[in-house]
N, C-alpha and C. Protein backbone atom coordinates (compact mmCIF):
# COMPACT_ATOMS: atom_id res chain seq x y z
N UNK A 1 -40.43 -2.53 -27.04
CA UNK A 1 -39.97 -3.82 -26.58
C UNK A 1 -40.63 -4.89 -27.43
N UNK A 2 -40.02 -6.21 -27.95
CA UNK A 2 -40.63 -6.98 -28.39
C UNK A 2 -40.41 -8.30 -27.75
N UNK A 3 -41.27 -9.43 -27.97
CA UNK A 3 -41.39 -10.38 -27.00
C UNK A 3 -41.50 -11.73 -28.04
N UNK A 4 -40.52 -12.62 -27.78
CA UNK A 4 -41.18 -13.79 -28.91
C UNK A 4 -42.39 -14.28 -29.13
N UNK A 5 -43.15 -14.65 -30.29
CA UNK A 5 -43.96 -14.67 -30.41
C UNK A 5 -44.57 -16.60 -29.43
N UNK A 6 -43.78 -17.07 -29.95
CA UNK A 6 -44.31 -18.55 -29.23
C UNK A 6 -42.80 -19.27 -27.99
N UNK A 7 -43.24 -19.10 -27.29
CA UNK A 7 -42.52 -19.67 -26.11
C UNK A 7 -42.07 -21.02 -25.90
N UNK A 8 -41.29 -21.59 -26.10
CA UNK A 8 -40.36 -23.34 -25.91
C UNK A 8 -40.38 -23.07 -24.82
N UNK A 9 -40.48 -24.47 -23.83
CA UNK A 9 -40.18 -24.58 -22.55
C UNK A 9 -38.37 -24.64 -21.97
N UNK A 10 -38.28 -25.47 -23.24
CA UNK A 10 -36.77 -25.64 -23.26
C UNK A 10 -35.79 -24.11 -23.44
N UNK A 11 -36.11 -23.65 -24.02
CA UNK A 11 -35.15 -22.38 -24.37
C UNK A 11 -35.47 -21.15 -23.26
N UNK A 12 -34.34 -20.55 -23.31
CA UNK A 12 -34.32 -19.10 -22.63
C UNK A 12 -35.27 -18.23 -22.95
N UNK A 13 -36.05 -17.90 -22.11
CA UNK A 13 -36.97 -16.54 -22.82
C UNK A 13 -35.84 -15.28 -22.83
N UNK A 14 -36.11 -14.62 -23.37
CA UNK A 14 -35.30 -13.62 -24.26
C UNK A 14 -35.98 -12.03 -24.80
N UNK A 15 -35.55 -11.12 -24.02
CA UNK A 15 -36.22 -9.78 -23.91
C UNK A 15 -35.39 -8.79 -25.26
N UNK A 16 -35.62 -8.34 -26.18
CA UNK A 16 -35.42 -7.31 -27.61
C UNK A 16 -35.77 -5.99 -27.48
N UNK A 17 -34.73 -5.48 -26.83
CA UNK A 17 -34.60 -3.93 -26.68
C UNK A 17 -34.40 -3.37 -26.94
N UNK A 18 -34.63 -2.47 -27.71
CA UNK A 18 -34.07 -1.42 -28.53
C UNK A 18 -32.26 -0.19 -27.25
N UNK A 19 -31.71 -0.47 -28.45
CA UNK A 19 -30.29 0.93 -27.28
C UNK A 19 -29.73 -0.06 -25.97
N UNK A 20 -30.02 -1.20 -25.73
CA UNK A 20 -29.84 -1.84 -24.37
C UNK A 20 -28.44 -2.82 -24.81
N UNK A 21 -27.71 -2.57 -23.19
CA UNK A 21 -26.85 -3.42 -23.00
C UNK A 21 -26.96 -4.88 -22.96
N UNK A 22 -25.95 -5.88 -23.71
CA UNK A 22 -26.09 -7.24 -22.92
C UNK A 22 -24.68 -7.45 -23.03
N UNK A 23 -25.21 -8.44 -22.05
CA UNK A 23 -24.14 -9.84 -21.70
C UNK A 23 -24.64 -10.98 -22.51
N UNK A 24 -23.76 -11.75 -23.38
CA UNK A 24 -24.32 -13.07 -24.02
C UNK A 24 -23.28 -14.10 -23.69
N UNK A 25 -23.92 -15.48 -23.20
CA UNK A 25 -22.96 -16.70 -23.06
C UNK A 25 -24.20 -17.47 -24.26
N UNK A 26 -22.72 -18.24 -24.84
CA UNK A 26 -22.90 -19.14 -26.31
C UNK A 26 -22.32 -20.23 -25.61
N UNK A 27 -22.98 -21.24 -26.30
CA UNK A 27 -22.41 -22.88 -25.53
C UNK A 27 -22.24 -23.82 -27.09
N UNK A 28 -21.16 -24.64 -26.93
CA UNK A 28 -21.69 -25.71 -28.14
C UNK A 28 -22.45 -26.64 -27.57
N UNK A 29 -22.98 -27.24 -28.25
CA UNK A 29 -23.60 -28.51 -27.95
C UNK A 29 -23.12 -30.05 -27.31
N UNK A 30 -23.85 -29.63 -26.25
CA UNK A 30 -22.77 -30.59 -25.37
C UNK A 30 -21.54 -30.29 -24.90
N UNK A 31 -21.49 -29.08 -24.60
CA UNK A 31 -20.62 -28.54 -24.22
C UNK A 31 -18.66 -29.14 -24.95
N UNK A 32 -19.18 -29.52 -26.03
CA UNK A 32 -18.04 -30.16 -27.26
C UNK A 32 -16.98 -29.26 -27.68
N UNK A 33 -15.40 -29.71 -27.48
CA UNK A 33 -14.94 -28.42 -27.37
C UNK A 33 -14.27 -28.46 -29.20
N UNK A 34 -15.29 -28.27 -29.83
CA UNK A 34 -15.15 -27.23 -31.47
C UNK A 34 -13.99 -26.84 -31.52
N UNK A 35 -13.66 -25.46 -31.01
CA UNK A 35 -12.99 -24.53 -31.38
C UNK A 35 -11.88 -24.52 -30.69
N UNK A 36 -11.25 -25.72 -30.85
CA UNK A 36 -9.84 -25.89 -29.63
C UNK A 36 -8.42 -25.95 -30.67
N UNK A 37 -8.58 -24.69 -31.32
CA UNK A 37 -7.37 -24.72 -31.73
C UNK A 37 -7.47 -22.94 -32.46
N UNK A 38 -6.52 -22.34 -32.38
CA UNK A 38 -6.44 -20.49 -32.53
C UNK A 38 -6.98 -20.41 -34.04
N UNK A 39 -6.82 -21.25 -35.15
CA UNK A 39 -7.85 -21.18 -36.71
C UNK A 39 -9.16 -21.36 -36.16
N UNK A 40 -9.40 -22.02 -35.34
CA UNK A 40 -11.48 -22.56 -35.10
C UNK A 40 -11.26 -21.26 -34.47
N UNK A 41 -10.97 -20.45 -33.42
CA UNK A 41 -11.32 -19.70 -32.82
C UNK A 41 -11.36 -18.33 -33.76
N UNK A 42 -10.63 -18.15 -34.30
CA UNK A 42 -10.43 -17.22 -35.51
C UNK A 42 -12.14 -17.16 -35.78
N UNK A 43 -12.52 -18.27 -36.18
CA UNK A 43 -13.52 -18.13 -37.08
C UNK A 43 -14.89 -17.33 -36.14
N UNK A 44 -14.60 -17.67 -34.80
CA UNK A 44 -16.06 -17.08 -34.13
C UNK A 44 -15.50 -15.82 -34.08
N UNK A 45 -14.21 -14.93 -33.38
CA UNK A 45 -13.65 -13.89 -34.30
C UNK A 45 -13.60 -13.11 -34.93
N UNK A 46 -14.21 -13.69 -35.95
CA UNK A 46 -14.29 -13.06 -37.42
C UNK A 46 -15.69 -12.59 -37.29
N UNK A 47 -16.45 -14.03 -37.26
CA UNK A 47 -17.89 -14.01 -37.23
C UNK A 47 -18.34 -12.83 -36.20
N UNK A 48 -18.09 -12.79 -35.54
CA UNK A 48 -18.49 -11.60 -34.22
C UNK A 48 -18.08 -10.30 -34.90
N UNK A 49 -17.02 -10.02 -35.71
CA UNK A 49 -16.48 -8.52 -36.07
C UNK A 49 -17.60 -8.38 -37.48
N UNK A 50 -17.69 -9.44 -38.24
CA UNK A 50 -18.96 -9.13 -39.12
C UNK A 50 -20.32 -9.06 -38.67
N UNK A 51 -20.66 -9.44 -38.13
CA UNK A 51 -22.24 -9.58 -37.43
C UNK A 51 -21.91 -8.49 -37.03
N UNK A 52 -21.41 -7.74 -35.87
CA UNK A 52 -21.29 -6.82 -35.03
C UNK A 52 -21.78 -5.75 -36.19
N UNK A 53 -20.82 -5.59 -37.17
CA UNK A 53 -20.81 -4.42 -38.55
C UNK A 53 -21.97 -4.41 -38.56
N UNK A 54 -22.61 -5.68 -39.55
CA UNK A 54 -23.79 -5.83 -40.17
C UNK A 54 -25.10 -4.99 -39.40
N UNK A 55 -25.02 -5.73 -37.91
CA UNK A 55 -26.32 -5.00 -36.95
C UNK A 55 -26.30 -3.74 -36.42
N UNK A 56 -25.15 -3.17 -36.60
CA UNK A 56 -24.60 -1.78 -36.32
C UNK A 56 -24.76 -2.14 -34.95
N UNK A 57 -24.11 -2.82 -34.09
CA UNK A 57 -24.48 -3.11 -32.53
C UNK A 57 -22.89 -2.60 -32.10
N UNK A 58 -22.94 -2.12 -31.03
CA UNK A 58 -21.54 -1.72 -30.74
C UNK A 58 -20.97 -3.12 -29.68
N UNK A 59 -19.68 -3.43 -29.84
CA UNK A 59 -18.88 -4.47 -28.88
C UNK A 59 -18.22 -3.67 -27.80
N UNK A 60 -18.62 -4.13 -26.79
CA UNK A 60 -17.77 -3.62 -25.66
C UNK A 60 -16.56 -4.62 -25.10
N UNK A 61 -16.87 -6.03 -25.19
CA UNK A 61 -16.17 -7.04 -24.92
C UNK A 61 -16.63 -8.47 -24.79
N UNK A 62 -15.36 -9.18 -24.98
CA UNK A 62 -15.93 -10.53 -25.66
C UNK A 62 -14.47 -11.34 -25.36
N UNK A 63 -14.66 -13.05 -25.12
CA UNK A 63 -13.91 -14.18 -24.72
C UNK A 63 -14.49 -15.18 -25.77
N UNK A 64 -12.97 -15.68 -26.21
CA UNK A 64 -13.31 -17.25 -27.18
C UNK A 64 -13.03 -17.99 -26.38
N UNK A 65 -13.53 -19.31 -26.12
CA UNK A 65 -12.97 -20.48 -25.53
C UNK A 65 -13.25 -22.04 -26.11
N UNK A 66 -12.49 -23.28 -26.29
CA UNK A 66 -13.09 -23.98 -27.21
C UNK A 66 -14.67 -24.22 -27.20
N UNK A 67 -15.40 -24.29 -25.75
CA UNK A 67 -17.04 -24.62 -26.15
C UNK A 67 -18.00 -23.62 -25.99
N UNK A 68 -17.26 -22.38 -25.91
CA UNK A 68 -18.19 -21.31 -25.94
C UNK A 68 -17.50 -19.36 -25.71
N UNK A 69 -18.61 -19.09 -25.81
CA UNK A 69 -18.37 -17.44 -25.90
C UNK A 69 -19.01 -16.91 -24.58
N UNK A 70 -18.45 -15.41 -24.39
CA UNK A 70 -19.13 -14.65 -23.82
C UNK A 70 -19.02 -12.91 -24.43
N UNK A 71 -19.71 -12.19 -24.49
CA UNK A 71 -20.03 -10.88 -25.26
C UNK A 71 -20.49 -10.14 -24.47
N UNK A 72 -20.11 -8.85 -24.29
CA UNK A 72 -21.10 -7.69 -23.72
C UNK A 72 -20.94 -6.66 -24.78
N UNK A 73 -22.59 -6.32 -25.08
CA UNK A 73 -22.69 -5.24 -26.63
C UNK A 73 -23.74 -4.68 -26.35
N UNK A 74 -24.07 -3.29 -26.91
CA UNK A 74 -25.27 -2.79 -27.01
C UNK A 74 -25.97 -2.83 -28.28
N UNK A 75 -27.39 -3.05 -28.19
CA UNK A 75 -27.87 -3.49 -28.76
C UNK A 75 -28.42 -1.54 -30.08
N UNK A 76 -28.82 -1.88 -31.14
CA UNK A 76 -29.09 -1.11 -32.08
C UNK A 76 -30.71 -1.36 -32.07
N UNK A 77 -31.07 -1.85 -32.46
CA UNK A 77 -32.38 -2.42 -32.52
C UNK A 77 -32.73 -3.76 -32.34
N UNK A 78 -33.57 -4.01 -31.06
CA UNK A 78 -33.80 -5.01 -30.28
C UNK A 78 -34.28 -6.12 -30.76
N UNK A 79 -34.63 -6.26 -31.79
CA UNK A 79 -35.41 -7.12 -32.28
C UNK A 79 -34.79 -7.91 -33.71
N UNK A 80 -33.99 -7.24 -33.55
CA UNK A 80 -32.28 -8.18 -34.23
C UNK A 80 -31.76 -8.96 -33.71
N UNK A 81 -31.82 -8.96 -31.88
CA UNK A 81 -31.06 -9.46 -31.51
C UNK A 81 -30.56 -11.13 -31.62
N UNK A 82 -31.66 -11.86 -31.52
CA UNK A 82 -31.81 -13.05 -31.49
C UNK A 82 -30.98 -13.67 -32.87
N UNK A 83 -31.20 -12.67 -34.43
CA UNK A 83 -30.47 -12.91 -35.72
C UNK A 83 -28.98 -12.73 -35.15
N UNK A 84 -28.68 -11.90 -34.52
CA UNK A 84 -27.03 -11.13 -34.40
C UNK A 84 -26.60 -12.40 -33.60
N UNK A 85 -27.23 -13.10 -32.58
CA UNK A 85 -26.62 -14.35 -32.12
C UNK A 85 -26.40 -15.34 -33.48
N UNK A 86 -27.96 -15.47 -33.85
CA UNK A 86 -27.27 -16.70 -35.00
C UNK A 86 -26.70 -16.59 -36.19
N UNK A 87 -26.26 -15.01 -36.48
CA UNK A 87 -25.70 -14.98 -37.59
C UNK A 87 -23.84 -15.39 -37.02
N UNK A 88 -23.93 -15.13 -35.86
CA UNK A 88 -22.15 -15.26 -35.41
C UNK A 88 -22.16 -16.61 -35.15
N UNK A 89 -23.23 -17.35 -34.95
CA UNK A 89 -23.23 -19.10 -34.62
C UNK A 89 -23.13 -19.67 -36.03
N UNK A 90 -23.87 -19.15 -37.08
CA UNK A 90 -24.28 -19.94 -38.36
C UNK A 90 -22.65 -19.90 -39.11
N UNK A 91 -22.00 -18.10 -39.16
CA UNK A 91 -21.09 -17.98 -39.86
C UNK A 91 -19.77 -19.23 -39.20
N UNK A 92 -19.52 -18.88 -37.91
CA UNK A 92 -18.42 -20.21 -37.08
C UNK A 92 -19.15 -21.52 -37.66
N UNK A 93 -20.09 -21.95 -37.25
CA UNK A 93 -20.53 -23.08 -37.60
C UNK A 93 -19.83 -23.46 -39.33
N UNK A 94 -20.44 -23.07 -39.92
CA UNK A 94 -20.25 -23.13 -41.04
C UNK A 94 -18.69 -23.12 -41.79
N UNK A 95 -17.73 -22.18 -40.84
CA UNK A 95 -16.55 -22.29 -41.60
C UNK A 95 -15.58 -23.70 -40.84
N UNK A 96 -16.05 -23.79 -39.57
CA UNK A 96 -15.41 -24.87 -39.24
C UNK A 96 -16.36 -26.23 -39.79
N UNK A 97 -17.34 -26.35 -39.95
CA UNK A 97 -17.52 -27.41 -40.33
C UNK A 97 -17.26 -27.81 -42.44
N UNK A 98 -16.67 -26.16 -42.63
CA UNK A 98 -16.48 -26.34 -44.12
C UNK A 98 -14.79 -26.94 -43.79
N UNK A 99 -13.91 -26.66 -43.04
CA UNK A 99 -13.15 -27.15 -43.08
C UNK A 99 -12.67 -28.75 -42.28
N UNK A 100 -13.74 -29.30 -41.98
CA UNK A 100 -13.40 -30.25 -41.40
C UNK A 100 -14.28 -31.27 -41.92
N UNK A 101 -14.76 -30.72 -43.15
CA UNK A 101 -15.70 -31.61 -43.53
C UNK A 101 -16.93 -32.20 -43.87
N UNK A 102 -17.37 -31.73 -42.53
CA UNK A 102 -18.81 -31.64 -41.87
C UNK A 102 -19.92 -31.21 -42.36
N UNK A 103 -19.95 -30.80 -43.13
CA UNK A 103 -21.33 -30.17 -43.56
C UNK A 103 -22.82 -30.32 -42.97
N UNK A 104 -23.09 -29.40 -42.26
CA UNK A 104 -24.80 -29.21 -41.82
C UNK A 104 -24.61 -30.15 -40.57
N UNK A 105 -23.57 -30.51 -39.85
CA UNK A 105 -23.01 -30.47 -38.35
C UNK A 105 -23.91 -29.50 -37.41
N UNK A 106 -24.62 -29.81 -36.78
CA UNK A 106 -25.22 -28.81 -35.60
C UNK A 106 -24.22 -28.80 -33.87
N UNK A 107 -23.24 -27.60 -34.44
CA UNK A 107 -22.38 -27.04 -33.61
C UNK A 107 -22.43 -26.03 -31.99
N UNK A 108 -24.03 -25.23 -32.56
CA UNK A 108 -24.06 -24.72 -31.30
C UNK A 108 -25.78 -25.03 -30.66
N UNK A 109 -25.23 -24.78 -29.29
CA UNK A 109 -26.25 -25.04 -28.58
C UNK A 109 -27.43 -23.82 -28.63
N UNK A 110 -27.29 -23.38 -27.25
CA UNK A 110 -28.59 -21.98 -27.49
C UNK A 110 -27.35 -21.10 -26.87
N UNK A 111 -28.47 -20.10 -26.64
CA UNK A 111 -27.62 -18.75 -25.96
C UNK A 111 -28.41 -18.08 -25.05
N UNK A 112 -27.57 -17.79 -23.60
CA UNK A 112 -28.20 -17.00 -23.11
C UNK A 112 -27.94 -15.42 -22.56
N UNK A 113 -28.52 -14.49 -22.12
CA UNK A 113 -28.42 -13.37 -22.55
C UNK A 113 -28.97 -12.27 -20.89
N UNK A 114 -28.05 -11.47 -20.61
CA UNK A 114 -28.45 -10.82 -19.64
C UNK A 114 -28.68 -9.40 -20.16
N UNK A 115 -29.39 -8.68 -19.23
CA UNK A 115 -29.78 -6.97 -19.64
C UNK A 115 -28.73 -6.57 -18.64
N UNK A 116 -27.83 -5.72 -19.30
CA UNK A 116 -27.33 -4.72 -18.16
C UNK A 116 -27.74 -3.29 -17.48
N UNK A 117 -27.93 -3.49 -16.21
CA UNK A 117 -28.47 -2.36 -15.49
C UNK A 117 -28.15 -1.23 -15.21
N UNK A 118 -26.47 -1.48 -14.74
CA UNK A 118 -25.77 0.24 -14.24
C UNK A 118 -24.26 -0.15 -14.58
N UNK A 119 -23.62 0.91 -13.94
CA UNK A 119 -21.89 0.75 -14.55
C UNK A 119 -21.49 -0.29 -13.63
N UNK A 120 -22.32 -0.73 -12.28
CA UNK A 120 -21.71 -1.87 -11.81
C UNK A 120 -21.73 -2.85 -12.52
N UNK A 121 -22.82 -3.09 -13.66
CA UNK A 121 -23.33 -4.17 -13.82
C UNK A 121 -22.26 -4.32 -14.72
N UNK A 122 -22.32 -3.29 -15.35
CA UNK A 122 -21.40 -3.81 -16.93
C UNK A 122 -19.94 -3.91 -16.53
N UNK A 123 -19.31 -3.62 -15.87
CA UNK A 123 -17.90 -3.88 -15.12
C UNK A 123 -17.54 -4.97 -14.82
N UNK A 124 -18.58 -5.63 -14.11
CA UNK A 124 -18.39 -6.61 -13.42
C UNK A 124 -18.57 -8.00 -14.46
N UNK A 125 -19.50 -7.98 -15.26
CA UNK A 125 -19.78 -8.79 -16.57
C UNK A 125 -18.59 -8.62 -17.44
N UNK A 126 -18.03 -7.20 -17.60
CA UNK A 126 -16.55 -7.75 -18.75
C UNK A 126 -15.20 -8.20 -18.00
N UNK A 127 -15.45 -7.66 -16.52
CA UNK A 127 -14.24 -8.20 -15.82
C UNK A 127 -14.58 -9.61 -15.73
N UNK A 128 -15.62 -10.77 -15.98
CA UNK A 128 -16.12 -12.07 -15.90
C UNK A 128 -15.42 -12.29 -17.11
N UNK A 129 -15.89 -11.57 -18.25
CA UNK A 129 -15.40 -12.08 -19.33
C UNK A 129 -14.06 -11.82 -19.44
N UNK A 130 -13.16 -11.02 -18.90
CA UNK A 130 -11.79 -11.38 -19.21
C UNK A 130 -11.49 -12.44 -18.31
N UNK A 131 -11.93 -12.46 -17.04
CA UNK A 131 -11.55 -13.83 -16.01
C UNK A 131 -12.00 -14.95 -16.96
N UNK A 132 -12.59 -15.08 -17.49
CA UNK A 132 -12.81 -16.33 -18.19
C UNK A 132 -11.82 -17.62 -18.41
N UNK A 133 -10.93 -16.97 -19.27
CA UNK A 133 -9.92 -17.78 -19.31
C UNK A 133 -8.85 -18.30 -18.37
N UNK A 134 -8.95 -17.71 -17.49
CA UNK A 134 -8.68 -18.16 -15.91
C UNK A 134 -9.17 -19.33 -15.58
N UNK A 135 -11.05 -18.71 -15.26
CA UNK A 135 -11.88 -19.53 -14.43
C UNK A 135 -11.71 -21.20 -15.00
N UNK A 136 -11.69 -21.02 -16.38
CA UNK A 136 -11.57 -22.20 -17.50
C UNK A 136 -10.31 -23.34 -17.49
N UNK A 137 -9.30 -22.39 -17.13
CA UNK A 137 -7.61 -23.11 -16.93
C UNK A 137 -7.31 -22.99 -17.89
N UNK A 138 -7.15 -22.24 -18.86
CA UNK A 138 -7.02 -22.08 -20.01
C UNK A 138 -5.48 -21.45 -19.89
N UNK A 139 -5.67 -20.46 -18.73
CA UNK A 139 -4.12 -19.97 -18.80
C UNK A 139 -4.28 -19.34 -17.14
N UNK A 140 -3.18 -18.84 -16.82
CA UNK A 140 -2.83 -18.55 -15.44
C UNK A 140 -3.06 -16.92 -15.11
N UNK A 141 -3.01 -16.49 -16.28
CA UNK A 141 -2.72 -15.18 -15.88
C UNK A 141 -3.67 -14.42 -17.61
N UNK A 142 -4.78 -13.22 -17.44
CA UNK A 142 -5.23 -12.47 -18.68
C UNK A 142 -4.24 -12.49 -19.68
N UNK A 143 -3.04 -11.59 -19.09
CA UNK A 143 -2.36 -11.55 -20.74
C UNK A 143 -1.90 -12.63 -21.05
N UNK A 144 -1.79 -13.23 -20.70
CA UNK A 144 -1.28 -14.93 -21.91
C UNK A 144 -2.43 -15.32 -22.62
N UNK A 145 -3.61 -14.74 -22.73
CA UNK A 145 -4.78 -15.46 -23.58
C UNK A 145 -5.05 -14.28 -24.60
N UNK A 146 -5.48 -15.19 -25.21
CA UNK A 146 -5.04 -13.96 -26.82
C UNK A 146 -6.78 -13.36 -27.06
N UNK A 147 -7.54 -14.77 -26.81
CA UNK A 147 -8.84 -14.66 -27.05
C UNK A 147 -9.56 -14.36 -26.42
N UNK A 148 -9.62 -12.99 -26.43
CA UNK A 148 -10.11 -11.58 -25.28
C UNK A 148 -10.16 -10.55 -25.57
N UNK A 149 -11.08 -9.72 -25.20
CA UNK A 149 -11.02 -8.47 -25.33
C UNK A 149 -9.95 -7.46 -24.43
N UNK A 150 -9.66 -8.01 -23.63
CA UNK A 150 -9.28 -8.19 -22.16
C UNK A 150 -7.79 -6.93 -22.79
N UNK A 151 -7.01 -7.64 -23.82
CA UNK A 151 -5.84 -6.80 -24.37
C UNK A 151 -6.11 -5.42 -25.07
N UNK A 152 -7.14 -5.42 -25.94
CA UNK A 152 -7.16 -3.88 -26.39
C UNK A 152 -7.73 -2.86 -25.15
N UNK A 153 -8.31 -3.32 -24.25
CA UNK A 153 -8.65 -2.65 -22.53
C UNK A 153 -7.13 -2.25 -22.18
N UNK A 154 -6.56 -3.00 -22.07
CA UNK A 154 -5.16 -2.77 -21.50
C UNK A 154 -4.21 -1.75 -22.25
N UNK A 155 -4.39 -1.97 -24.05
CA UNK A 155 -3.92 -1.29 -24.61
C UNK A 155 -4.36 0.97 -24.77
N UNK A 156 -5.75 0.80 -24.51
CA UNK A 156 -6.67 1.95 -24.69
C UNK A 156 -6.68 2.96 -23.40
N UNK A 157 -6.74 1.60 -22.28
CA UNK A 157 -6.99 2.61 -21.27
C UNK A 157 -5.42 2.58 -19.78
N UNK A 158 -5.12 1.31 -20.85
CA UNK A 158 -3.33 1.13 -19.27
C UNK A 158 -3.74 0.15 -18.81
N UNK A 159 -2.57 -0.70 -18.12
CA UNK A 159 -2.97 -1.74 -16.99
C UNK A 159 -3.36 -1.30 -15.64
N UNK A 160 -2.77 -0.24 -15.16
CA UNK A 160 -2.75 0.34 -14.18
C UNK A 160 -4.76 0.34 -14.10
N UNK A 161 -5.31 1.33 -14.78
CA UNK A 161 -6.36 1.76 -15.32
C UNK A 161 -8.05 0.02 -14.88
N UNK A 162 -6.79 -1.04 -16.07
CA UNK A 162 -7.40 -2.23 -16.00
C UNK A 162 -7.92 -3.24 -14.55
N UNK A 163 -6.33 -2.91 -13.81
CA UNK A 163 -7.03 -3.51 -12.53
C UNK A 163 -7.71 -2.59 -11.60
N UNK A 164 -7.65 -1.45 -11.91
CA UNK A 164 -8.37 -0.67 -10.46
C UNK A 164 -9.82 -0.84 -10.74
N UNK A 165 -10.41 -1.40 -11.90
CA UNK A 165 -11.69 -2.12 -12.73
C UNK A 165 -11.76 -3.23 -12.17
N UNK A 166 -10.87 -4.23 -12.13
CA UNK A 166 -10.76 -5.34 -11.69
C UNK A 166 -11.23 -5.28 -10.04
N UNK A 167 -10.71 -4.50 -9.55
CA UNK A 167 -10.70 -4.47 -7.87
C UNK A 167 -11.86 -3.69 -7.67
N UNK A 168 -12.24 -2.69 -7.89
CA UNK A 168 -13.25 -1.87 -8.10
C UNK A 168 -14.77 -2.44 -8.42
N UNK A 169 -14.93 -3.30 -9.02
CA UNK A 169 -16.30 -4.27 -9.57
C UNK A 169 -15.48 -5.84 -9.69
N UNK A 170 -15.72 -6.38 -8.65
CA UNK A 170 -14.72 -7.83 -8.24
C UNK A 170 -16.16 -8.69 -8.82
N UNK A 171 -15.42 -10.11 -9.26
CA UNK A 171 -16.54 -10.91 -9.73
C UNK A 171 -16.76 -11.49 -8.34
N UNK A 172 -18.81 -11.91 -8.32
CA UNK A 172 -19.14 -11.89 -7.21
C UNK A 172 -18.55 -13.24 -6.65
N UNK A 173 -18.74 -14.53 -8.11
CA UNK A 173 -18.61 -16.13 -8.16
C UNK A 173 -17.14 -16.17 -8.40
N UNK A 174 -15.99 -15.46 -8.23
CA UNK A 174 -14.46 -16.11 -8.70
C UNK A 174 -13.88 -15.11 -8.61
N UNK A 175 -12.54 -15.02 -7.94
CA UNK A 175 -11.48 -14.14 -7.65
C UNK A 175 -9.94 -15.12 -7.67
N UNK A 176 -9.33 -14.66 -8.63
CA UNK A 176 -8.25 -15.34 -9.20
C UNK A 176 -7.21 -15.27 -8.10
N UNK A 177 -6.38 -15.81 -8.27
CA UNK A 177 -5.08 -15.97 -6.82
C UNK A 177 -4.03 -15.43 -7.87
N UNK A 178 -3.12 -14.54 -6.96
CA UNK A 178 -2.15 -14.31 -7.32
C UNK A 178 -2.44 -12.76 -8.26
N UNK A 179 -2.05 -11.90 -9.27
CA UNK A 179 -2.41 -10.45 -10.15
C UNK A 179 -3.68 -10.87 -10.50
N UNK A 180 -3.57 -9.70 -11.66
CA UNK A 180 -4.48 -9.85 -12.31
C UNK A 180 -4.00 -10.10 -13.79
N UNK A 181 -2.76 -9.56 -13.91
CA UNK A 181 -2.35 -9.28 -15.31
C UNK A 181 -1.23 -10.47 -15.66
């Protein structure tokens, strides 16, 4: 286990585990909505499928939304972790602010980061992250949102499959009206 070496009051303390599950929520700054258009979102996207490579960390699932992310991945070696956040913040950062201009723009905020415990835990954290775009108003219903993991679930394992997940590990803070799909 490794532990940061000097502690901010301001920031999340943050545990580096080697083989361990997380959950990660990314915020911009000021909760500013960046990435409000399907090219900005592309770019965190992208950034997440390279980082992911790079750290050899496996993705289990993940939500774009314009002012932020959410991720559940296991970790490779724990003490990457904190780089594998800012290499997916630096790379977005950087391509949207290459296209808009901006240069050396400080785009994201911090990040914070849960350990997952058991198969409840992790169920219930990616069924959050596909509700996301719900909880957000982003859209009415999972499949109309593109920016999700939420569709290759549906594609791999069935819809059928998807909601008995859904109903099965219910989010504790939000339960959508009306399907799921």
């Amino acid at each position: 286990m490794h532990y940061p070496k000097v502690r901010n009051i301001h920031r999340p303390v943050h545990l580096y585990l080697d083989s361990t599950l997380y959950f990660v929520s990314a915020s911009t700054l000021n909760q500013k909505l960046f990435f409000n258009t399907d090219a900005k979102k592309q770019f965190i996207k992208d950034a997440l499928g390279s980082t992911t490579k790079k750290y050899g960390y496996t993705l289990y699932g993940w939500t774009i939304l314009d002012n932020h992310f959410h991720i559940l991945f296991k970790t490779s070696t724990g003490k990457w972790l904190s780089k594998f956040i800012a290499n997916i913040k630096g790379e977005s950062s950087y391509r949207l602010n290459r296209l808009e201009g901006t240069i050396g723009r400080r785009i994201w905020y911090q990040y914070w980061d849960v350990c997952i415990h058991n198969k409840t835990d992790f169920y219930t954290h990616l069924n959050y992250i596909h509700h996301n775009c719900i909880k957000h108003r982003c859209t009415d219903k999972m499949s109309d949102y593109r920016w999700t993991s939420y569709h290759s679930f549906v594609k791999k394992y069935g819809i059928e499959w998807v909601n008995s997940c859904l109903k099965e590990y219910p989010i504790v803070d939000f339960t959508p009206k009306g399907g799921y799909d």
